[in-house]
N, C-alpha and C. Protein backbone atom coordinates (compact mmCIF):
# COMPACT_ATOMS: atom_id res chain seq x y z
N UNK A 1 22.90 -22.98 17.29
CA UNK A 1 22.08 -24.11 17.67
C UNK A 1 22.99 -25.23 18.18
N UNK A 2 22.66 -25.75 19.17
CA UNK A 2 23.41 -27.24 19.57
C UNK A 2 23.18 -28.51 19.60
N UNK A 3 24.10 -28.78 18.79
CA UNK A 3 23.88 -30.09 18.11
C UNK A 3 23.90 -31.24 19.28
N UNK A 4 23.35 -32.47 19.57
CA UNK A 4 23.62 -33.61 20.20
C UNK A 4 24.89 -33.97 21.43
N UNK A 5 26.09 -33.48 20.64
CA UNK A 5 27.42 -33.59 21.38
C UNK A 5 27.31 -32.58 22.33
N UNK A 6 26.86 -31.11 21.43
CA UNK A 6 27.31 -30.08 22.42
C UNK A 6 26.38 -30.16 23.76
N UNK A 7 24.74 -30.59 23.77
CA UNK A 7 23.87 -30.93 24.81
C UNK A 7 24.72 -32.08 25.58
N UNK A 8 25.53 -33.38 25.13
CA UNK A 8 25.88 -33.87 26.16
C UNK A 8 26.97 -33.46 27.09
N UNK A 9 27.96 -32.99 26.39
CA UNK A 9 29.01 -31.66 27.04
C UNK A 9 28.42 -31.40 28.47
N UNK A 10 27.40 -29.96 27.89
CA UNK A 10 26.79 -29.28 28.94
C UNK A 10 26.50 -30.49 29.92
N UNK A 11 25.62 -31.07 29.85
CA UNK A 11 25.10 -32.05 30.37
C UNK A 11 25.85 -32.79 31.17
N UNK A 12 27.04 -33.69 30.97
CA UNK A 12 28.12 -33.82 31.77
C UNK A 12 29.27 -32.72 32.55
N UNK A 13 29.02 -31.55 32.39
CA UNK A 13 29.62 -30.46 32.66
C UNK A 13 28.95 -30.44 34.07
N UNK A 14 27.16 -29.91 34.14
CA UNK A 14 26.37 -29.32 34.96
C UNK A 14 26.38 -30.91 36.05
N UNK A 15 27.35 -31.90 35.92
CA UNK A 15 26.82 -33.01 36.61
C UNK A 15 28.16 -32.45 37.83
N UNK A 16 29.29 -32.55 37.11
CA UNK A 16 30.46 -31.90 37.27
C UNK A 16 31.43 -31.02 36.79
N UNK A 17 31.74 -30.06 36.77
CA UNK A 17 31.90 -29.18 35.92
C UNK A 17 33.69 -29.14 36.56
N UNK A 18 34.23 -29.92 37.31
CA UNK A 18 35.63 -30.14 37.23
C UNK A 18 35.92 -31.45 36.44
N UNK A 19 35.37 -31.82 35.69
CA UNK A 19 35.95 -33.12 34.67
C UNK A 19 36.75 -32.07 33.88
N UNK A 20 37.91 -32.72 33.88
CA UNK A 20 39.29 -32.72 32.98
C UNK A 20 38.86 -32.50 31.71
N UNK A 21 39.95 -32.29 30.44
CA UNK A 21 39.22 -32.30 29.19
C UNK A 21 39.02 -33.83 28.39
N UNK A 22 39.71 -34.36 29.64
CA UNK A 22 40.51 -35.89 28.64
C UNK A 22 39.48 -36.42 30.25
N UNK A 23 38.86 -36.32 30.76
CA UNK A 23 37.89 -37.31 31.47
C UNK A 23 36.61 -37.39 30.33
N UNK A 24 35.85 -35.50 30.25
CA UNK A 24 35.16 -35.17 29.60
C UNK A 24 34.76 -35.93 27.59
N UNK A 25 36.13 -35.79 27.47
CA UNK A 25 36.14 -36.39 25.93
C UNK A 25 35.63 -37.81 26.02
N UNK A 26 36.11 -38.72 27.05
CA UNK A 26 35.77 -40.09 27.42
C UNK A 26 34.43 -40.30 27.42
N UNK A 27 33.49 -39.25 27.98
CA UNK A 27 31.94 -39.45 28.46
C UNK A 27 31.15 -39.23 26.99
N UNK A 28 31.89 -38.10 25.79
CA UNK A 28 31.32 -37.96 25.01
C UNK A 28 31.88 -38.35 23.62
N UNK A 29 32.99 -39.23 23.89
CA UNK A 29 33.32 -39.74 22.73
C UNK A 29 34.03 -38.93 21.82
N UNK A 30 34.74 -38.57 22.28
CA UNK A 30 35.57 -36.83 21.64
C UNK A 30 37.12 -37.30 21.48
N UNK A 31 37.82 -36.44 20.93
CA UNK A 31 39.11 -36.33 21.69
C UNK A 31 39.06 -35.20 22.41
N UNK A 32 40.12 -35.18 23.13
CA UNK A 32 40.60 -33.94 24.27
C UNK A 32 40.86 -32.54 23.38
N UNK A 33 41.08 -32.73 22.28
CA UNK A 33 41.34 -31.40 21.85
C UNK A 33 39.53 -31.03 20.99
N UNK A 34 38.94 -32.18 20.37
CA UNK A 34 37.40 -31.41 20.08
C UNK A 34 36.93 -30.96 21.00
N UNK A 35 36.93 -32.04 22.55
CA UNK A 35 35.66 -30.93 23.18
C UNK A 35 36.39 -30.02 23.58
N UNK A 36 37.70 -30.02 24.39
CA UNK A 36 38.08 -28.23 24.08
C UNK A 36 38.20 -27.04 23.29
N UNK A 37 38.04 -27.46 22.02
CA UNK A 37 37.69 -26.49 21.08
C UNK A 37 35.90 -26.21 21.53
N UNK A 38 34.85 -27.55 21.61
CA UNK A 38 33.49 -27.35 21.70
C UNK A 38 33.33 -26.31 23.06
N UNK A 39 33.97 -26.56 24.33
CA UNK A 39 33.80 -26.13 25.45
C UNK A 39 34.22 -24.65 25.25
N UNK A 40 35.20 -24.22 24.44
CA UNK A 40 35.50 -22.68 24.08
C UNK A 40 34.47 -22.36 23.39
N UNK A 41 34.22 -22.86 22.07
CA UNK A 41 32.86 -22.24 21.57
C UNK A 41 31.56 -21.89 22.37
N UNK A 42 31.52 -22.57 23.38
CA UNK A 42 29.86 -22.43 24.49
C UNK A 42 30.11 -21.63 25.13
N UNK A 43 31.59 -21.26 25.67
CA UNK A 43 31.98 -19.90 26.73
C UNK A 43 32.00 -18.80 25.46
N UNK A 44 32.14 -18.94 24.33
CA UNK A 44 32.52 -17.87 23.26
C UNK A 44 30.83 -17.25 23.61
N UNK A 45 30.09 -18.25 23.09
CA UNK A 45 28.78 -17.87 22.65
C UNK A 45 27.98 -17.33 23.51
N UNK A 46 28.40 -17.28 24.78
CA UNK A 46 27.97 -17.19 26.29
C UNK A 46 26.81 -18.53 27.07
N UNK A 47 26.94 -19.75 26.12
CA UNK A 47 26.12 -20.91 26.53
C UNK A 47 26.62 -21.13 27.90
N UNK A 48 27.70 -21.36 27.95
CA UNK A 48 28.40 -21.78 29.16
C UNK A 48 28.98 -20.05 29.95
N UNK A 49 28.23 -19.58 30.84
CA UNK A 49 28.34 -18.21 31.69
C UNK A 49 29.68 -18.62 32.87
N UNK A 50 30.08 -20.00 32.93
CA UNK A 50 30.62 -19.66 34.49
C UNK A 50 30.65 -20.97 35.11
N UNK A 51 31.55 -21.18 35.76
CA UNK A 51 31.29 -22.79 36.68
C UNK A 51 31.52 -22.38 38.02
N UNK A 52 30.88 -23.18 38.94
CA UNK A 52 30.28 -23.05 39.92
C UNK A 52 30.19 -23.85 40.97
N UNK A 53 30.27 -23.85 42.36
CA UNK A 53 30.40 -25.15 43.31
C UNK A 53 29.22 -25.18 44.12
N UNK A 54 28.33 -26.86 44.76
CA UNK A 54 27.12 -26.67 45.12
C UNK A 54 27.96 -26.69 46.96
N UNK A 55 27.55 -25.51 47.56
CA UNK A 55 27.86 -26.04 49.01
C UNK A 55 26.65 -26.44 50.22
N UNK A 56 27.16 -27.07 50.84
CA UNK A 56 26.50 -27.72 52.06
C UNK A 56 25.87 -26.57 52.76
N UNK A 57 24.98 -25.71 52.68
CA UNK A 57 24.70 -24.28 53.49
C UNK A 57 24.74 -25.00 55.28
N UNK A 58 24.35 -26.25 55.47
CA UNK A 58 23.98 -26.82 56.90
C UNK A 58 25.11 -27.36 57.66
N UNK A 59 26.35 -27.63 56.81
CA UNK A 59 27.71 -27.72 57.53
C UNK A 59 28.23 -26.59 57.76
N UNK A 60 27.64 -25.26 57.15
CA UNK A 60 28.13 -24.14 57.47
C UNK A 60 27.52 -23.18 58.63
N UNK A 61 26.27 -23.98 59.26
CA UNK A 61 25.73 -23.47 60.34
C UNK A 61 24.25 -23.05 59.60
N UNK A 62 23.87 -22.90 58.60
CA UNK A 62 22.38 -22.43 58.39
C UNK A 62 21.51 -23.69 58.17
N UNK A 63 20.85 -23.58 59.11
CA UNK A 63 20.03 -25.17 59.17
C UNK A 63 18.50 -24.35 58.60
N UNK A 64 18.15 -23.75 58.26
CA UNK A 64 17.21 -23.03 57.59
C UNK A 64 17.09 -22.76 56.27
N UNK A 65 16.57 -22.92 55.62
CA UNK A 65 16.36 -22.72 53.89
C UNK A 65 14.55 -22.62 53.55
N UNK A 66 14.33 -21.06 53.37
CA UNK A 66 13.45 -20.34 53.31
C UNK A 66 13.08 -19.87 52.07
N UNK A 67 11.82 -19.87 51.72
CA UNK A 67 11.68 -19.30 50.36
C UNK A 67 10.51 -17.93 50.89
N UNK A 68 10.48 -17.02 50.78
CA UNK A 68 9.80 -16.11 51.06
C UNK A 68 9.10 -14.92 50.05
N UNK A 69 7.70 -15.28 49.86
CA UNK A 69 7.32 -14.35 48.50
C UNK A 69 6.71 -13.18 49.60
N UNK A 70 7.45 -11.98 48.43
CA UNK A 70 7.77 -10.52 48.77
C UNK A 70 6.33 -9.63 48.14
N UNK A 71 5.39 -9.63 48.78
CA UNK A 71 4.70 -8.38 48.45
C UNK A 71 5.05 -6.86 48.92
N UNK A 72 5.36 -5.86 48.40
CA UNK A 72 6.03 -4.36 48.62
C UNK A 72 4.18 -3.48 48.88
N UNK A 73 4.70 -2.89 49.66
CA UNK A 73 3.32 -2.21 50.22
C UNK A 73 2.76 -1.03 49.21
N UNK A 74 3.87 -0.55 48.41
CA UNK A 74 3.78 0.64 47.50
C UNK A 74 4.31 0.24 46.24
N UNK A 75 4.43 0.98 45.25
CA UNK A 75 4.52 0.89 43.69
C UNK A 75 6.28 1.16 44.18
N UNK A 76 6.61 2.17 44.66
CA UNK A 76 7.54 1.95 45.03
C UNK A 76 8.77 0.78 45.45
N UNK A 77 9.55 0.28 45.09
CA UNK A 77 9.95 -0.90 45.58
C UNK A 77 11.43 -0.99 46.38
N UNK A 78 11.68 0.78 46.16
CA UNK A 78 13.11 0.93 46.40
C UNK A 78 13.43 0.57 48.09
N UNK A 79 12.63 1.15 49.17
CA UNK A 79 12.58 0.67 50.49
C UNK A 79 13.22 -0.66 50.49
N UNK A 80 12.41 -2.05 49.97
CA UNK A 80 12.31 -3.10 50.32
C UNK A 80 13.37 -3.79 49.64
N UNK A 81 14.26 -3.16 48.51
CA UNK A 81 15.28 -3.51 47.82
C UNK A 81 16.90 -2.54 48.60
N UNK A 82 16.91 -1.87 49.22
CA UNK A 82 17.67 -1.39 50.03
C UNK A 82 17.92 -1.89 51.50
N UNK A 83 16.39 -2.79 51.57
CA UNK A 83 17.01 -3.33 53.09
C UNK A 83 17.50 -4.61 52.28
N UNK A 84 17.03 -5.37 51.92
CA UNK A 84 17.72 -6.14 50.74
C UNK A 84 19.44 -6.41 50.80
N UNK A 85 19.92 -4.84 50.46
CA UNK A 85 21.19 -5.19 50.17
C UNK A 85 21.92 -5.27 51.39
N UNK A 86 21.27 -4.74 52.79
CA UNK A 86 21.81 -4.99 53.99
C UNK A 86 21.73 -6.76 54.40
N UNK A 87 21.08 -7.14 53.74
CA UNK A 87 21.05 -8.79 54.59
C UNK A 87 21.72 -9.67 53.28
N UNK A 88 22.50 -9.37 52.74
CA UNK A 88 23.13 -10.41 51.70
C UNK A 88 23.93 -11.44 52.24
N UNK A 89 24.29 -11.68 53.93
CA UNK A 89 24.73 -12.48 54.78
C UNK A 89 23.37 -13.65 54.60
N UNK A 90 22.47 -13.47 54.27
CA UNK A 90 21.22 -14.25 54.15
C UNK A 90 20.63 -14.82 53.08
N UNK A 91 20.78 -13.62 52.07
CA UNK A 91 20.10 -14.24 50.87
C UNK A 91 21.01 -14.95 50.00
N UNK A 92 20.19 -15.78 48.98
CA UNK A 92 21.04 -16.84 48.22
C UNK A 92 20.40 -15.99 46.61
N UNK A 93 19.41 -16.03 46.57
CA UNK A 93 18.69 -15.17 45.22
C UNK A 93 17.61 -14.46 46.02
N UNK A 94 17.63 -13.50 45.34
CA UNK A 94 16.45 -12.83 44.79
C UNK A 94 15.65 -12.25 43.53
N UNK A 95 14.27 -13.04 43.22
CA UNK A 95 14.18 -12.81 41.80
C UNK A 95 12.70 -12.17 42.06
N UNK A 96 12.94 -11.13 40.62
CA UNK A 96 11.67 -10.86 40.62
C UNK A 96 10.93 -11.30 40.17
N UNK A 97 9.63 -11.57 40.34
CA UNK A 97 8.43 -12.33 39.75
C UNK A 97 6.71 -11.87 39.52
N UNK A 98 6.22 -13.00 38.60
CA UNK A 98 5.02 -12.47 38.22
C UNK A 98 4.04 -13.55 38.98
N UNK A 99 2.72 -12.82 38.96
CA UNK A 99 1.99 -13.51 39.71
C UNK A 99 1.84 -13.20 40.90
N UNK A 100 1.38 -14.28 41.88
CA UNK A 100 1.30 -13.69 43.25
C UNK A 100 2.35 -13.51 43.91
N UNK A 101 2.98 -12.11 44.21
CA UNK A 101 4.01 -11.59 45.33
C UNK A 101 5.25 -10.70 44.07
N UNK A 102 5.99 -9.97 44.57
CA UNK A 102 6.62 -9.24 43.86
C UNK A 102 7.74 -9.48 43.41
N UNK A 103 8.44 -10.23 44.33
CA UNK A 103 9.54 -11.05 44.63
C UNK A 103 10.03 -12.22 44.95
N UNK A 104 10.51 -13.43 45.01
CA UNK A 104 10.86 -14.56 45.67
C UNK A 104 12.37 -14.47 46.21
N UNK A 105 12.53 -14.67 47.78
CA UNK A 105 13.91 -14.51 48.01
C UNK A 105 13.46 -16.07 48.78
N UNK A 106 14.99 -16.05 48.22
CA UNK A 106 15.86 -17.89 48.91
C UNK A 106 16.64 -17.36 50.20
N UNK A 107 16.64 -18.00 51.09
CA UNK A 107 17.16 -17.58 52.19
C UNK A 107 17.67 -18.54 52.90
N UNK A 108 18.54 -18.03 53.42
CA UNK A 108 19.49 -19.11 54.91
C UNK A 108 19.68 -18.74 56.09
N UNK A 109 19.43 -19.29 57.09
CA UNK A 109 19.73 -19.03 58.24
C UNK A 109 20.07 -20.08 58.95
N UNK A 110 20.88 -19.24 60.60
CA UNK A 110 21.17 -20.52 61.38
C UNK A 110 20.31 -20.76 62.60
N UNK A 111 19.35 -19.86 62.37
CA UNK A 111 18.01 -20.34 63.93
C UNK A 111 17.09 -19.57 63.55
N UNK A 112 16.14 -19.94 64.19
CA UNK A 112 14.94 -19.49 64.27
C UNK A 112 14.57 -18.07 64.39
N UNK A 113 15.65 -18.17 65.75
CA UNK A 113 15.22 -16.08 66.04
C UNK A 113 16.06 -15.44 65.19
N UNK A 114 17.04 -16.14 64.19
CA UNK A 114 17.61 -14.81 63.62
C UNK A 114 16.47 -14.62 62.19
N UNK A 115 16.08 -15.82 61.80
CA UNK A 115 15.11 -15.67 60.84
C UNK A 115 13.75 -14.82 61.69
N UNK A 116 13.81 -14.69 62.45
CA UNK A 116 12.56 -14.11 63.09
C UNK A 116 12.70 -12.48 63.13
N UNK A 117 14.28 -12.24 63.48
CA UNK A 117 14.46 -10.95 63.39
C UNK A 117 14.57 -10.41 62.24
N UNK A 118 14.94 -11.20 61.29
CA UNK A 118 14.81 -10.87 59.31
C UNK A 118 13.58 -10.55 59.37
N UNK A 119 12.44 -11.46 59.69
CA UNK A 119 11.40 -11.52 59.05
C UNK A 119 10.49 -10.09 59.94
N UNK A 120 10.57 -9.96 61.41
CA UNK A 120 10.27 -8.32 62.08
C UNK A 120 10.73 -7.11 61.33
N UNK A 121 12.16 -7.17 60.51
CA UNK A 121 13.05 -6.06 59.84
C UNK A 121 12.20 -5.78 58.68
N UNK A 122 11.95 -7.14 58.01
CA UNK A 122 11.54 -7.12 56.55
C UNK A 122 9.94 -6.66 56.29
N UNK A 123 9.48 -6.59 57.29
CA UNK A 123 7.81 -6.40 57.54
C UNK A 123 7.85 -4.82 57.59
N UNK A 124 8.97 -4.16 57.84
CA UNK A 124 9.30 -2.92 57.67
C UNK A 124 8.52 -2.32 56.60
N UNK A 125 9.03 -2.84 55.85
CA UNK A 125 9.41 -2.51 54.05
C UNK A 125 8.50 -3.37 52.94
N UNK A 126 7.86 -4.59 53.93
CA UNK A 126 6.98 -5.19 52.83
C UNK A 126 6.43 -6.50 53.87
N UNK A 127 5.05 -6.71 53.33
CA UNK A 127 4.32 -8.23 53.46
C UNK A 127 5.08 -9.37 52.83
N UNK A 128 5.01 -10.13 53.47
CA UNK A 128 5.34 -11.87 53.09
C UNK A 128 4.85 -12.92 53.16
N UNK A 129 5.26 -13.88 52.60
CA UNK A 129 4.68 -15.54 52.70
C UNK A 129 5.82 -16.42 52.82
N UNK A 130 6.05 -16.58 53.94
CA UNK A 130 7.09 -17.77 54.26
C UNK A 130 6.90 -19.09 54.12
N UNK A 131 7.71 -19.87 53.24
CA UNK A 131 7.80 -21.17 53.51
C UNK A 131 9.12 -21.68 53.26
N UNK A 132 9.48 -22.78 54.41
CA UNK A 132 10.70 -23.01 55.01
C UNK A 132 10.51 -24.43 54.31
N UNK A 133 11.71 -24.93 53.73
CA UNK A 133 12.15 -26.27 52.97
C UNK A 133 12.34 -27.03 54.60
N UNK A 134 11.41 -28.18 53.96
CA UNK A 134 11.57 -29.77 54.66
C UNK A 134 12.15 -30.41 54.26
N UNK A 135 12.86 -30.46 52.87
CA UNK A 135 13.53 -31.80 52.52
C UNK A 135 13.46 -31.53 50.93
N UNK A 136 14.79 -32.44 50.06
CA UNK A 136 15.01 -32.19 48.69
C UNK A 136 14.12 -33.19 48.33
């Protein structure tokens, strides 16, 4: 269970997760050697899986950010998960889900027609519902 300190940790971690141990101790009132002992215990326990960097997908050329729910035409799902692993130049997640559609994939692209040619490929293998992000 996590106590108060260890929620603000995380918490200042997920803001930045390159704070030092001796920036980190400052935010939570620690010394440098508790929260590094606390910060080992959360990777021990698997609380803390991994750190991670947020990038700009639109300085990198994909001016597109797509969310697309995946209905599969058959019980089968293997088709539509094999073209899948051919476009990982595209996808950001794919999760499976309940409710309406089978799947939700996050997607990037850098134009229109290449998302157009995803979306001709992907009609292959399964129905969709596109909707393209306007803004955070």
């Amino acid at each position: 269970m996590l106590d108060n300190t260890d929620a603000h940790i995380l918490d200042e971690l997920s803001k930045n997760s390159r704070l030092t141990m001796k920036e980190l101790s400052k935010k939570v009132h620690l010394t440098a050697p508790a929260v590094s002992t606390r910060v080992a215990k959360l990777e021990d326990q698997g609380v803390i899986e991994g750190y991670s960097i947020k990038v700009n997908q639109v300085k990198l050329g994909f001016y597109i950010h797509a969310f697309i729910t995946i209905f599969t035409q058959s019980t089968s799902h293997q088709p539509y998960l094999s073209y899948i692993k051919t476009q990982d130049h595209h996808i950001i997640n794919n999760y499976k889900i309940s409710g309406e559609g089978c799947y939700l994939l996050e997607c990037k692209f850098p134009s229109n027609e290449i998302l157009n040619v995803f979306l001709e490929d992907l009609n292959e293998h399964a129905n969709y519902k596109l909707s393209i992000i306007i803004g955070k």
